[in-house]
PDB file of N, CA and C in Angstrom:
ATOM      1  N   UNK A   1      26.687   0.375  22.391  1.00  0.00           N
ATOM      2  CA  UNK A   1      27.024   1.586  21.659  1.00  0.00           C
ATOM      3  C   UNK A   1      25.774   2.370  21.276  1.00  0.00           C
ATOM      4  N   UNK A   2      24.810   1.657  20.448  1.00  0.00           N
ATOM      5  CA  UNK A   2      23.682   2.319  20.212  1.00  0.00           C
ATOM      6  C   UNK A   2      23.043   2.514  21.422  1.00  0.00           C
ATOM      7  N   UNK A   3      23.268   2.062  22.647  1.00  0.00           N
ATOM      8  CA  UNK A   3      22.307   2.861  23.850  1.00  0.00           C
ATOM      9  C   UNK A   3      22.552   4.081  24.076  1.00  0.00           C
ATOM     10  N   UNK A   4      24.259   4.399  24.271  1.00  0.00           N
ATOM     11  CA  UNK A   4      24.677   5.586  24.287  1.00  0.00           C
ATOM     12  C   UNK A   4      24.231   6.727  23.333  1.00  0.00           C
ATOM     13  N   UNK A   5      23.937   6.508  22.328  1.00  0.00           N
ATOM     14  CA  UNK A   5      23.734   7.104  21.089  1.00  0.00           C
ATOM     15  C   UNK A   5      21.723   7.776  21.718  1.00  0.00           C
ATOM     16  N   UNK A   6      21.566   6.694  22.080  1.00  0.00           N
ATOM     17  CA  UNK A   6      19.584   7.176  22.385  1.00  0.00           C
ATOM     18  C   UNK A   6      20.032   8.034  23.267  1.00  0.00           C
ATOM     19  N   UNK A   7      21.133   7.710  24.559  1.00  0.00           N
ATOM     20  CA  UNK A   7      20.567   8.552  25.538  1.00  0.00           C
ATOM     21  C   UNK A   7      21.166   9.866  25.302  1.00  0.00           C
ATOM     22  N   UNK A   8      22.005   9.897  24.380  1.00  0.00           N
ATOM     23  CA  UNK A   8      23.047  10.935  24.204  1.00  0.00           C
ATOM     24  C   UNK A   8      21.849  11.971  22.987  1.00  0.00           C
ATOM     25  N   UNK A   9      21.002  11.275  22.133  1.00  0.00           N
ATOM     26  CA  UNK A   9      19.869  12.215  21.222  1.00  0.00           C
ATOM     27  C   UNK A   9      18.812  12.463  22.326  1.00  0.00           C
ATOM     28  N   UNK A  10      18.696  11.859  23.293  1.00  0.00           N
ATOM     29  CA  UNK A  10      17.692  12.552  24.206  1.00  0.00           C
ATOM     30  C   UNK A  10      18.390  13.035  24.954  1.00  0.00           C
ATOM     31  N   UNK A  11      19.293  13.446  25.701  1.00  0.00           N
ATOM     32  CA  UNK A  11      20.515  14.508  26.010  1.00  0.00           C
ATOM     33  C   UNK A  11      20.323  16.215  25.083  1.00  0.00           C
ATOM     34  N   UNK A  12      20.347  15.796  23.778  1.00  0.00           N
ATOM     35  CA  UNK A  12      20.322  17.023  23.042  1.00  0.00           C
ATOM     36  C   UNK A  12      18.857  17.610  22.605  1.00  0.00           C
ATOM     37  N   UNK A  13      18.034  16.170  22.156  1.00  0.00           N
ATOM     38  CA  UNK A  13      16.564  16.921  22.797  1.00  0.00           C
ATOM     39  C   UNK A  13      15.871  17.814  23.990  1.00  0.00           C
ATOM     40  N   UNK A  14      16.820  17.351  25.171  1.00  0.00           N
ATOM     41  CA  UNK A  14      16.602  18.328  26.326  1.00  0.00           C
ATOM     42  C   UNK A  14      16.938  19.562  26.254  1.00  0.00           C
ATOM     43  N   UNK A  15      18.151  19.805  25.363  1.00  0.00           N
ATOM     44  CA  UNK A  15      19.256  20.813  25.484  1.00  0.00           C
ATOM     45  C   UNK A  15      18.261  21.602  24.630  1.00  0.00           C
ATOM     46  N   UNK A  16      18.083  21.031  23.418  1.00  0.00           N
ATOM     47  CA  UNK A  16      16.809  22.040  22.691  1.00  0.00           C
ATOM     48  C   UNK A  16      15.428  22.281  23.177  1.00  0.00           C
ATOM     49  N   UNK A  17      15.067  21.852  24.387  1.00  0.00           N
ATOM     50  CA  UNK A  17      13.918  22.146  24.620  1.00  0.00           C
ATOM     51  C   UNK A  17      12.949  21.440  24.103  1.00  0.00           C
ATOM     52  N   UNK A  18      12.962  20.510  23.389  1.00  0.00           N
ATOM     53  CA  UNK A  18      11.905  19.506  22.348  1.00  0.00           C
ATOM     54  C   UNK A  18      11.646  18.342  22.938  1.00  0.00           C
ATOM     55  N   UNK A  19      11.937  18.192  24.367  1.00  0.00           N
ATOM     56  CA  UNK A  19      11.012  17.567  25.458  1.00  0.00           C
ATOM     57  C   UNK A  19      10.124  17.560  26.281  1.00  0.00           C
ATOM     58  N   UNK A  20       9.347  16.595  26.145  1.00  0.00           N
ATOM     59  CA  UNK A  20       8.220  16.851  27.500  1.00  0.00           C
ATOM     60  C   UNK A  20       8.661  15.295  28.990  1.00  0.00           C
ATOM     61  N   UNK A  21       8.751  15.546  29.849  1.00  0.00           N
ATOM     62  CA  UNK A  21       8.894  14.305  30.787  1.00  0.00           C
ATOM     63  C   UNK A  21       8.377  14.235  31.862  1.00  0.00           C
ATOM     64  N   UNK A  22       8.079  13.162  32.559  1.00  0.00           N
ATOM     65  CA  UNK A  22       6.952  12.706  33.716  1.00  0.00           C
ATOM     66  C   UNK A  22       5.990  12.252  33.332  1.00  0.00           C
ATOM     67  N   UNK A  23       5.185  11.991  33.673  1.00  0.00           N
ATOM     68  CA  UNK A  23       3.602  11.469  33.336  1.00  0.00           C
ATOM     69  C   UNK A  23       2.632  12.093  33.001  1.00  0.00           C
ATOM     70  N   UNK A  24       2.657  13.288  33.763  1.00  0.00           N
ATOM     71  CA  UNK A  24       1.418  14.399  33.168  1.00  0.00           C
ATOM     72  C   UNK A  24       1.936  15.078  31.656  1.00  0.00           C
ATOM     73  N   UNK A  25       3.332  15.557  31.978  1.00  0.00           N
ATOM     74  CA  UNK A  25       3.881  16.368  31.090  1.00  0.00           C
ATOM     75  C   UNK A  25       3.809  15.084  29.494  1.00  0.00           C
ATOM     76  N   UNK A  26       3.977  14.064  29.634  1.00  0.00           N
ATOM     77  CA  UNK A  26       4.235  13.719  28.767  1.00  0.00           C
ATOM     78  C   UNK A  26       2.841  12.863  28.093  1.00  0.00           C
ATOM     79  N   UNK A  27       2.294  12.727  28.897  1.00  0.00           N
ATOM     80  CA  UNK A  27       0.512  12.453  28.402  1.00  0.00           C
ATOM     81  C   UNK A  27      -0.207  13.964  27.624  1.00  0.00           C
ATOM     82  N   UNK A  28       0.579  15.171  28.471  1.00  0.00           N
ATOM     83  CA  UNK A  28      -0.223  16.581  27.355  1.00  0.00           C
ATOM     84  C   UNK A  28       0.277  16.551  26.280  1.00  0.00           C
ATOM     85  N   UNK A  29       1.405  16.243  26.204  1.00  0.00           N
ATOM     86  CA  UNK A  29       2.073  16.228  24.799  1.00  0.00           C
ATOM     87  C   UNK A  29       1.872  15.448  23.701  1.00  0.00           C
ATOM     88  N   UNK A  30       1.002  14.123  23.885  1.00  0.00           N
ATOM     89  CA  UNK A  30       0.898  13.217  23.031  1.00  0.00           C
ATOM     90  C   UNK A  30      -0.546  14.248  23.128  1.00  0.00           C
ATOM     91  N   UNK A  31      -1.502  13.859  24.227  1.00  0.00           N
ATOM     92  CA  UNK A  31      -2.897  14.745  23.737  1.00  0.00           C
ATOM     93  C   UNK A  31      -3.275  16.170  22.865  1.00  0.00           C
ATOM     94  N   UNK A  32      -2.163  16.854  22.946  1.00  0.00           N
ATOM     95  CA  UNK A  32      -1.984  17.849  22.083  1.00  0.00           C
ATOM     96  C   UNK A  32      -1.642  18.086  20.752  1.00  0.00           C
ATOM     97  N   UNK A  33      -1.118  17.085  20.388  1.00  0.00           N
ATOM     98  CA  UNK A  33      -0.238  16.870  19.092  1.00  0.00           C
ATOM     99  C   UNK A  33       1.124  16.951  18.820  1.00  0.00           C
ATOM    100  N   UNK A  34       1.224  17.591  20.480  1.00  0.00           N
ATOM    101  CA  UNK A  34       3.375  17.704  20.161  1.00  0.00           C
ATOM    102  C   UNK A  34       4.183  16.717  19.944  1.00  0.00           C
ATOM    103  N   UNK A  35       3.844  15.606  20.277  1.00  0.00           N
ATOM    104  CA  UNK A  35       4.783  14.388  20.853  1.00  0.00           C
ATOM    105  C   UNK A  35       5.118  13.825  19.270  1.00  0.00           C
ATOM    106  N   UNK A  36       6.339  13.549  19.233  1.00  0.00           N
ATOM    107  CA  UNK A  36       6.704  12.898  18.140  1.00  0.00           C
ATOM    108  C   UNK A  36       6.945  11.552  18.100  1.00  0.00           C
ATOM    109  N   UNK A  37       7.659  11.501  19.522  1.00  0.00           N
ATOM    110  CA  UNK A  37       8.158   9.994  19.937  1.00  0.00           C
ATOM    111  C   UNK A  37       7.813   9.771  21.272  1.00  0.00           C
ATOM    112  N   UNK A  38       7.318   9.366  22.098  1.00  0.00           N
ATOM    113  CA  UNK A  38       7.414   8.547  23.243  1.00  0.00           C
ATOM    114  C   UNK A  38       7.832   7.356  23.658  1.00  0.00           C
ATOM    115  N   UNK A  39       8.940   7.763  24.954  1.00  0.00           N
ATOM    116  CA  UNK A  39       9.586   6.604  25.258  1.00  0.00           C
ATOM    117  C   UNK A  39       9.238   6.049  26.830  1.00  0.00           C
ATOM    118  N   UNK A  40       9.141   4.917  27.324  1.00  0.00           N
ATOM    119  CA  UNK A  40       8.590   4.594  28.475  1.00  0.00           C
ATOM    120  C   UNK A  40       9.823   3.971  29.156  1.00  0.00           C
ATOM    121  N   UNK A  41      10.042   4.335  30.495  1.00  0.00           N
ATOM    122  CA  UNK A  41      11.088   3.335  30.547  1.00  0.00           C
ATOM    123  C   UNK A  41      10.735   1.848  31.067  1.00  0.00           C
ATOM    124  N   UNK A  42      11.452   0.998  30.577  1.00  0.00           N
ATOM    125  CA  UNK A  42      11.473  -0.508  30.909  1.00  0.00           C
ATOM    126  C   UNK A  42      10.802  -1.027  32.343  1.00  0.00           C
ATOM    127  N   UNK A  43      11.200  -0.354  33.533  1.00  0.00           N
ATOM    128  CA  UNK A  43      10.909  -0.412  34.576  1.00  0.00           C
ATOM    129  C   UNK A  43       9.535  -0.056  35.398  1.00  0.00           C
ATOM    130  N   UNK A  44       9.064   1.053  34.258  1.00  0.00           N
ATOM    131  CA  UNK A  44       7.182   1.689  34.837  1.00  0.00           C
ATOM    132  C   UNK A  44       6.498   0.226  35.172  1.00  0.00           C
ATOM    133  N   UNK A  45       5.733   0.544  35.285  1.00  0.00           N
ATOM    134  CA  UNK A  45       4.796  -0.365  36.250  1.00  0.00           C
ATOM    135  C   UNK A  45       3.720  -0.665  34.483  1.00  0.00           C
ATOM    136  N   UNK A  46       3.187  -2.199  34.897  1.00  0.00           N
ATOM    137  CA  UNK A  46       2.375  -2.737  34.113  1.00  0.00           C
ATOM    138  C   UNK A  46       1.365  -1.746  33.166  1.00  0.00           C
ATOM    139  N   UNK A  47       0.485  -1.133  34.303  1.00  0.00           N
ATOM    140  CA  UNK A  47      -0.345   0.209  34.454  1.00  0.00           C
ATOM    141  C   UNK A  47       0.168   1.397  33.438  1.00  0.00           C
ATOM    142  N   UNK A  48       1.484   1.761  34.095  1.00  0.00           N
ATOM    143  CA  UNK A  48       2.195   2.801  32.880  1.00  0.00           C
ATOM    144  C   UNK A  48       2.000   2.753  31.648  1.00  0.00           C
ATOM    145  N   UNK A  49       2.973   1.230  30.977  1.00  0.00           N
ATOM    146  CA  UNK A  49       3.071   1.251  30.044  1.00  0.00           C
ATOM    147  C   UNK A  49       1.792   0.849  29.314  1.00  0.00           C
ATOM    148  N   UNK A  50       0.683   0.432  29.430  1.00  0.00           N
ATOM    149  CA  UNK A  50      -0.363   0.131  29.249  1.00  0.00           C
ATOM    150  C   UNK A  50      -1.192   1.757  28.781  1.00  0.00           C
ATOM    151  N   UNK A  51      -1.023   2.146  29.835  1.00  0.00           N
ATOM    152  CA  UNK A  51      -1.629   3.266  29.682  1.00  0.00           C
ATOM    153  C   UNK A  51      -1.042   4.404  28.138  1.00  0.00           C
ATOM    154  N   UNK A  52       0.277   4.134  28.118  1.00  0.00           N
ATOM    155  CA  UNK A  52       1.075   5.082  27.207  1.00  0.00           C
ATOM    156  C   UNK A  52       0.729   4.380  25.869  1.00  0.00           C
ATOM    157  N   UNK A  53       0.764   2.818  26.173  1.00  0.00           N
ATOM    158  CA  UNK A  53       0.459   2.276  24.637  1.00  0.00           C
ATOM    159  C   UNK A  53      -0.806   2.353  23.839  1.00  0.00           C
ATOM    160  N   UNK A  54      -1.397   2.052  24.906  1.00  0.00           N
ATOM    161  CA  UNK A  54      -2.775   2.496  24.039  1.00  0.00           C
ATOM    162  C   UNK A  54      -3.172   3.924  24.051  1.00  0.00           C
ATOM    163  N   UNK A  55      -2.619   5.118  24.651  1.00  0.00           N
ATOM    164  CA  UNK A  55      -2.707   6.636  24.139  1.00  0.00           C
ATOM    165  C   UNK A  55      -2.028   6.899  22.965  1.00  0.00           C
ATOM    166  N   UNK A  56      -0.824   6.416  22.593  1.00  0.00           N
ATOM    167  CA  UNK A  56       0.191   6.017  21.852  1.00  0.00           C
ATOM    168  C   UNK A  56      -0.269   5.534  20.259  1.00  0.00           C
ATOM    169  N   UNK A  57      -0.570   4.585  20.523  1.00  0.00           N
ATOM    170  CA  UNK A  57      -2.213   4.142  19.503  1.00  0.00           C
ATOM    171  C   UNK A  57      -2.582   4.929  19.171  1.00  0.00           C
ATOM    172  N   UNK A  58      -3.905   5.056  20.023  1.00  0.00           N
ATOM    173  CA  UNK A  58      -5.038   6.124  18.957  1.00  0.00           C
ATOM    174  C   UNK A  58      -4.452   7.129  18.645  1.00  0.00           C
ATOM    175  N   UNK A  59      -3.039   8.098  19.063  1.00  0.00           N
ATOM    176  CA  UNK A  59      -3.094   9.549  18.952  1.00  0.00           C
ATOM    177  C   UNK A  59      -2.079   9.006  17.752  1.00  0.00           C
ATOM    178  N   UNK A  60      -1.428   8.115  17.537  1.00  0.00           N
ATOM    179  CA  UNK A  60      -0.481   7.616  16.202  1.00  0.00           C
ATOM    180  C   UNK A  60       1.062   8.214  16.171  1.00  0.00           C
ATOM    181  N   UNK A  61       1.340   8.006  17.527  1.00  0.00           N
ATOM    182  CA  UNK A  61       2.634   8.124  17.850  1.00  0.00           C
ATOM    183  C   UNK A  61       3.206   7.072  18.245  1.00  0.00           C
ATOM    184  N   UNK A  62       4.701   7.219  17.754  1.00  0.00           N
ATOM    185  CA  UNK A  62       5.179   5.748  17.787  1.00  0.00           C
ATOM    186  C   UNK A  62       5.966   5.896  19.681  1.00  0.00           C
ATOM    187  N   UNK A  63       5.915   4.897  20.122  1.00  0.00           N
ATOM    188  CA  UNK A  63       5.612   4.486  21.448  1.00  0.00           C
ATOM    189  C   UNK A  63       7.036   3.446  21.759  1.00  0.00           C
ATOM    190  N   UNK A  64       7.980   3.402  22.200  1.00  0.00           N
ATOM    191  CA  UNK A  64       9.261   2.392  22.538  1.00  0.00           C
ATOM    192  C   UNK A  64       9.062   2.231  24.311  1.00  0.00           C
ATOM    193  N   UNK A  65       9.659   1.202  24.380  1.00  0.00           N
ATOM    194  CA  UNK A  65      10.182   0.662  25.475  1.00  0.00           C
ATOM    195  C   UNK A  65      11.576   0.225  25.934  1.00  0.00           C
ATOM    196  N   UNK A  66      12.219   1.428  27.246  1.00  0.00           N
ATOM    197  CA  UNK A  66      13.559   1.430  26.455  1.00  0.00           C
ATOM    198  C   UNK A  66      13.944   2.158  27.851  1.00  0.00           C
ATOM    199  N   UNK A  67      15.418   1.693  28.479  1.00  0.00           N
ATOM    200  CA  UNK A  67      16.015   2.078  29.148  1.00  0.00           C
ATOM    201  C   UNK A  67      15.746   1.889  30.879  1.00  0.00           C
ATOM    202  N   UNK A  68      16.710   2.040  32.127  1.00  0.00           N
ATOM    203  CA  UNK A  68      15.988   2.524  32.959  1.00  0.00           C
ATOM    204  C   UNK A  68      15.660   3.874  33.495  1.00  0.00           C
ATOM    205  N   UNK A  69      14.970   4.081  34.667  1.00  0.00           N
ATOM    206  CA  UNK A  69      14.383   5.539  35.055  1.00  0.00           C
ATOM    207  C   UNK A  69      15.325   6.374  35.332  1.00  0.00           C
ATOM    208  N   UNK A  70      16.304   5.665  35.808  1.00  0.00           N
ATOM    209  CA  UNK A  70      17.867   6.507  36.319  1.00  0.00           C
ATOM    210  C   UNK A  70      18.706   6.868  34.551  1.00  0.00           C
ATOM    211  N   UNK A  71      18.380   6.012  33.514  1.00  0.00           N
ATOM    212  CA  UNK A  71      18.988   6.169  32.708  1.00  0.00           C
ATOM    213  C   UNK A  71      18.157   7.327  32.163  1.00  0.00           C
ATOM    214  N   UNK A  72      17.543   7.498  31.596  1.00  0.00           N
ATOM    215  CA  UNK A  72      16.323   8.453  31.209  1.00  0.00           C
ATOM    216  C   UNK A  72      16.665   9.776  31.897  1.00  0.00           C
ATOM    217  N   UNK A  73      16.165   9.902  33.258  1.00  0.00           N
ATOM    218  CA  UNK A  73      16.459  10.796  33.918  1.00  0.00           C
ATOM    219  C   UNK A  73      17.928  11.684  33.630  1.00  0.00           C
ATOM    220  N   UNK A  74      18.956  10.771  34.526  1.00  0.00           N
ATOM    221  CA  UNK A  74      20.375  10.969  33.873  1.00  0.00           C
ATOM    222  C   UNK A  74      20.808  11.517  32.201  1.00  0.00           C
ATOM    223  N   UNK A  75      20.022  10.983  31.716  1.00  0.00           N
ATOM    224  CA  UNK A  75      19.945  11.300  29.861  1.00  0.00           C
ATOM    225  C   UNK A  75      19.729  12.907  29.847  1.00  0.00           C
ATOM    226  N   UNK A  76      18.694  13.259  30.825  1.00  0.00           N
ATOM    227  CA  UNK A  76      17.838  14.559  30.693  1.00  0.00           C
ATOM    228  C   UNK A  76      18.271  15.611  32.021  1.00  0.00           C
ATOM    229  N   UNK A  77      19.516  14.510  32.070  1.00  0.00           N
ATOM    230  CA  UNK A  77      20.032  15.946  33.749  1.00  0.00           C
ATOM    231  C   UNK A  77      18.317  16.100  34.808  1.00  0.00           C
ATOM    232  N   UNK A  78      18.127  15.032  34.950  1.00  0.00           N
ATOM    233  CA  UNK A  78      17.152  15.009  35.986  1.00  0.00           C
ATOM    234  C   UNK A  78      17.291  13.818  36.691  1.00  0.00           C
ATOM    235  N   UNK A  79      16.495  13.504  37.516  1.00  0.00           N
ATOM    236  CA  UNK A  79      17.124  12.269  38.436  1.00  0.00           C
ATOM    237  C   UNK A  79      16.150  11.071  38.252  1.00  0.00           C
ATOM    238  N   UNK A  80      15.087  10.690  38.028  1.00  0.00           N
ATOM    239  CA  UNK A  80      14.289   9.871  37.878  1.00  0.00           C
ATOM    240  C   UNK A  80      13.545  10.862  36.315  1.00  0.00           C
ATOM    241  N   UNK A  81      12.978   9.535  35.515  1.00  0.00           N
ATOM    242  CA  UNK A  81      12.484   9.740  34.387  1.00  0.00           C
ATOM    243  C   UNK A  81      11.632   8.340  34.073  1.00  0.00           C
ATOM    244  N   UNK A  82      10.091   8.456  34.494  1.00  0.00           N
ATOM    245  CA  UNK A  82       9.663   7.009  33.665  1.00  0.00           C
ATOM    246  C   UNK A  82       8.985   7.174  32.326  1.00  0.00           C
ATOM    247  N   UNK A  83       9.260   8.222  31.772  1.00  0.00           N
ATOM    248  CA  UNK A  83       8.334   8.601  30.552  1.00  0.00           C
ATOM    249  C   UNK A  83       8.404   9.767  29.979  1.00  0.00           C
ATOM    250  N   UNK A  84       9.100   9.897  28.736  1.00  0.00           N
ATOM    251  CA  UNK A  84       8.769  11.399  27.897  1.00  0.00           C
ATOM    252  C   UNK A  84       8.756  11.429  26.547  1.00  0.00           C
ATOM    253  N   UNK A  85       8.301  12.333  25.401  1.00  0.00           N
ATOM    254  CA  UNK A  85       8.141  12.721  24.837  1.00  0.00           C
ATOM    255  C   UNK A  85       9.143  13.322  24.026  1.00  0.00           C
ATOM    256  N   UNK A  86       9.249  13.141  22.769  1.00  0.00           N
ATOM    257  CA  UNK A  86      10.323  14.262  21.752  1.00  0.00           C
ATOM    258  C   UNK A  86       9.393  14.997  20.931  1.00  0.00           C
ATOM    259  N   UNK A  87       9.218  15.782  21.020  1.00  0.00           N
ATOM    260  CA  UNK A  87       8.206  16.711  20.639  1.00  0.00           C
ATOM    261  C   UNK A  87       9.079  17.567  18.869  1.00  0.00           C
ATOM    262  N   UNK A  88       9.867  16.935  18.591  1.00  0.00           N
ATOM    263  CA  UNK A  88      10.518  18.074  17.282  1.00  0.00           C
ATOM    264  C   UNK A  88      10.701  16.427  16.320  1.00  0.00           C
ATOM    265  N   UNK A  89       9.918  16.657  15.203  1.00  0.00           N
ATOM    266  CA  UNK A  89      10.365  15.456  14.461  1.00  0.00           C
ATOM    267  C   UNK A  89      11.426  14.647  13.878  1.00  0.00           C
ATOM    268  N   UNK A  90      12.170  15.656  13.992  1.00  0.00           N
ATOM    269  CA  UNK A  90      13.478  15.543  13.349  1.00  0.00           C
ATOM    270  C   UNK A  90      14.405  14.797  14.166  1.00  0.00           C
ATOM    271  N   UNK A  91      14.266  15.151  15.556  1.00  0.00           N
ATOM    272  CA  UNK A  91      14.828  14.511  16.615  1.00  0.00           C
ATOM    273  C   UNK A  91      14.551  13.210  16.895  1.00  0.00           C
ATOM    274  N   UNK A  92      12.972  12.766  16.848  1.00  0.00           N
ATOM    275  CA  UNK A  92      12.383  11.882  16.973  1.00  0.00           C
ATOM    276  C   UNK A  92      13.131  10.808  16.356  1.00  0.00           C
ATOM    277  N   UNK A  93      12.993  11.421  14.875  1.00  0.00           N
ATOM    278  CA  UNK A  93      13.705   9.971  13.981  1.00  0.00           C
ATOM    279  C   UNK A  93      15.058   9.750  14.422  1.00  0.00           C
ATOM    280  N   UNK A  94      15.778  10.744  14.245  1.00  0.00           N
ATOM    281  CA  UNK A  94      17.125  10.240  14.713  1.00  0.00           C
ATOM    282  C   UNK A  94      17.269   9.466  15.865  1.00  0.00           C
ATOM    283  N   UNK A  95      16.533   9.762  16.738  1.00  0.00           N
ATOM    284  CA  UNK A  95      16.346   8.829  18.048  1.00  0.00           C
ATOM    285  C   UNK A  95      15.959   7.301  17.974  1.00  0.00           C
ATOM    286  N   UNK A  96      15.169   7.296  16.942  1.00  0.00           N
ATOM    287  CA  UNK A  96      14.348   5.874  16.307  1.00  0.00           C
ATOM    288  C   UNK A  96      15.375   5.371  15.280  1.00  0.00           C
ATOM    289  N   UNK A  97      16.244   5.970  14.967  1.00  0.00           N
ATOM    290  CA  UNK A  97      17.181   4.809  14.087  1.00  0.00           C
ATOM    291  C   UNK A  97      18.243   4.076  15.234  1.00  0.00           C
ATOM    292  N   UNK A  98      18.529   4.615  16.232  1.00  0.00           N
ATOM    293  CA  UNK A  98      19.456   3.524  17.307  1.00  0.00           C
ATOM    294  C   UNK A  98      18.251   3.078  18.317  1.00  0.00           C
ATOM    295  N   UNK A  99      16.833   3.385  18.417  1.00  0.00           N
ATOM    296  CA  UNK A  99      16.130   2.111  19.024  1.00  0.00           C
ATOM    297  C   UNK A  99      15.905   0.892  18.612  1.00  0.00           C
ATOM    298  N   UNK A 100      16.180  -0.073  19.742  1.00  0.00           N
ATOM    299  CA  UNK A 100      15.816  -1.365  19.197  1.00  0.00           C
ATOM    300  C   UNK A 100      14.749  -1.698  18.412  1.00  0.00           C
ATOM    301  N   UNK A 101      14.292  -2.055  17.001  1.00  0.00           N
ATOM    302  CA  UNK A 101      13.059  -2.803  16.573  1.00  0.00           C
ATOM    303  C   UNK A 101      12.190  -3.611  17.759  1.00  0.00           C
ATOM    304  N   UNK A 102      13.078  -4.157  18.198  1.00  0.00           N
ATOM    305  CA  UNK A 102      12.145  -5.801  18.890  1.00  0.00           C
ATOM    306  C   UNK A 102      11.993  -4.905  20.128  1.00  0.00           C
ATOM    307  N   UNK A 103      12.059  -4.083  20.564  1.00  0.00           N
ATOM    308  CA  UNK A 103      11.394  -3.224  21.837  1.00  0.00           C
ATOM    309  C   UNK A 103      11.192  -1.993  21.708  1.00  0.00           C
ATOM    310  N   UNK A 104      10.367  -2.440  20.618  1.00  0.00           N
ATOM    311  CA  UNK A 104       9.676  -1.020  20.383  1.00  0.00           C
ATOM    312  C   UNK A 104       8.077  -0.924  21.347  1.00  0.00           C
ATOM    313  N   UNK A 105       7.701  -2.075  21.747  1.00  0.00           N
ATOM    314  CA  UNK A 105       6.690  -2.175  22.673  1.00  0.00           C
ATOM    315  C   UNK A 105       5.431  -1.428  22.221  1.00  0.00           C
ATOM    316  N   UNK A 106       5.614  -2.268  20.935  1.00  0.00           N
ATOM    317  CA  UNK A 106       4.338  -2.087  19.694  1.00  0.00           C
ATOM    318  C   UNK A 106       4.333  -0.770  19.264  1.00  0.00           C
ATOM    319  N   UNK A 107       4.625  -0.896  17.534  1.00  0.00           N
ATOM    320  CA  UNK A 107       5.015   0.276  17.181  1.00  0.00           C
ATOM    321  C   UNK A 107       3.248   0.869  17.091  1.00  0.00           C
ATOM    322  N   UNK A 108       2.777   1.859  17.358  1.00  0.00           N
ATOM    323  CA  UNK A 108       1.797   2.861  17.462  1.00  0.00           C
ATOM    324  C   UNK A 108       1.745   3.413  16.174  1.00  0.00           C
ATOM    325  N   UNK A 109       2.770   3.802  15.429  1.00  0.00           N
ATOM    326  CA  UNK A 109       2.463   5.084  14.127  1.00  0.00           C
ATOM    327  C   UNK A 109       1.946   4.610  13.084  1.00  0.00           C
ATOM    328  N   UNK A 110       1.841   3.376  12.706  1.00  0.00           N
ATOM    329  CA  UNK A 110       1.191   3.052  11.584  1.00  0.00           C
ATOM    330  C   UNK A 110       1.513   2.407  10.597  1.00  0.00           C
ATOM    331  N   UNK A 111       2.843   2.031  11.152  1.00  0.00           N
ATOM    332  CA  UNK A 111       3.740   1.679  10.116  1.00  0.00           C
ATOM    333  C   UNK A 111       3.978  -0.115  10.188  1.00  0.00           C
ATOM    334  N   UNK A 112       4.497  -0.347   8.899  1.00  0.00           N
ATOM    335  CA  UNK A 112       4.367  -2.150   8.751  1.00  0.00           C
ATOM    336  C   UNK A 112       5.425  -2.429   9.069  1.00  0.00           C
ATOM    337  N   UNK A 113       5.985  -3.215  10.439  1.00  0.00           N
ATOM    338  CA  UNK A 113       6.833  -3.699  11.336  1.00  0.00           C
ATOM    339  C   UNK A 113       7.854  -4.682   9.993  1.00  0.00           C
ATOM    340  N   UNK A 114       7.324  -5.155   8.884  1.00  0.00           N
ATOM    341  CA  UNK A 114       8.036  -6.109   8.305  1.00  0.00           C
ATOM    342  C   UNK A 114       8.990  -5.787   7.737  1.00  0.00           C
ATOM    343  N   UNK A 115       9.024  -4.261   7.018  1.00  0.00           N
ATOM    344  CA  UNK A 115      10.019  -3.779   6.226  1.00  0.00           C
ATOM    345  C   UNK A 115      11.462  -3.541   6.951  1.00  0.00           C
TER     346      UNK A 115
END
């Protein structure tokens, strides 16, 4: 149920425009300051997610691991998706209350995992 719910808030993030997706698009967005949330999908390659987590890190955006590329994509009326961005905060969170805790694939923002 709660999967439907992520892919269905990144569905309406698209619809508003408060996405960035692909790899380039969604690496400017964290480097810029837009990115609110970044999500990777499950399936990227070692390399990917490596790469997103530790950009993810230093820039202090929180960073999940979540879904596949067809799901993502499909989410965003596009056909493949290994990686994007919610760029509007508001969206972000709502998106982060039906992600899983335990695959969050190290939370990035700063925050104490215990609470």
């Amino acid at each position: 149920m709660s999967q439907n719910r992520v892919l269905s808030m990144i569905g309406l993030a698209q619809k508003a425009g408060k996405t960035a997706s692909g790899e380039f698009s969604t690496e400017k967005a964290v480097k810029t300051g837009c990115a609110a949330l970044v999500i990777v999908s499950t399936e990227s390659s070692d390399n990917t997610k490596k790469k997103f987590r530790n950009m993810c890190e230093y820039y202090k955006v929180p960073f999940y691991l979540y879904g596949t590329k067809a799901e993502l994509g499909a989410a965003m009326g596009k056909e493949f998706r290994a990686s994007l961005a919610i760029t509007d905060t508001g969206l972000a969170n709502a998106v982060r209350k039906y992600l899983p805790v335990e695959n969050d694939g190290g939370r990035c923002d700063g925050e104490n995992q215990d609470t």
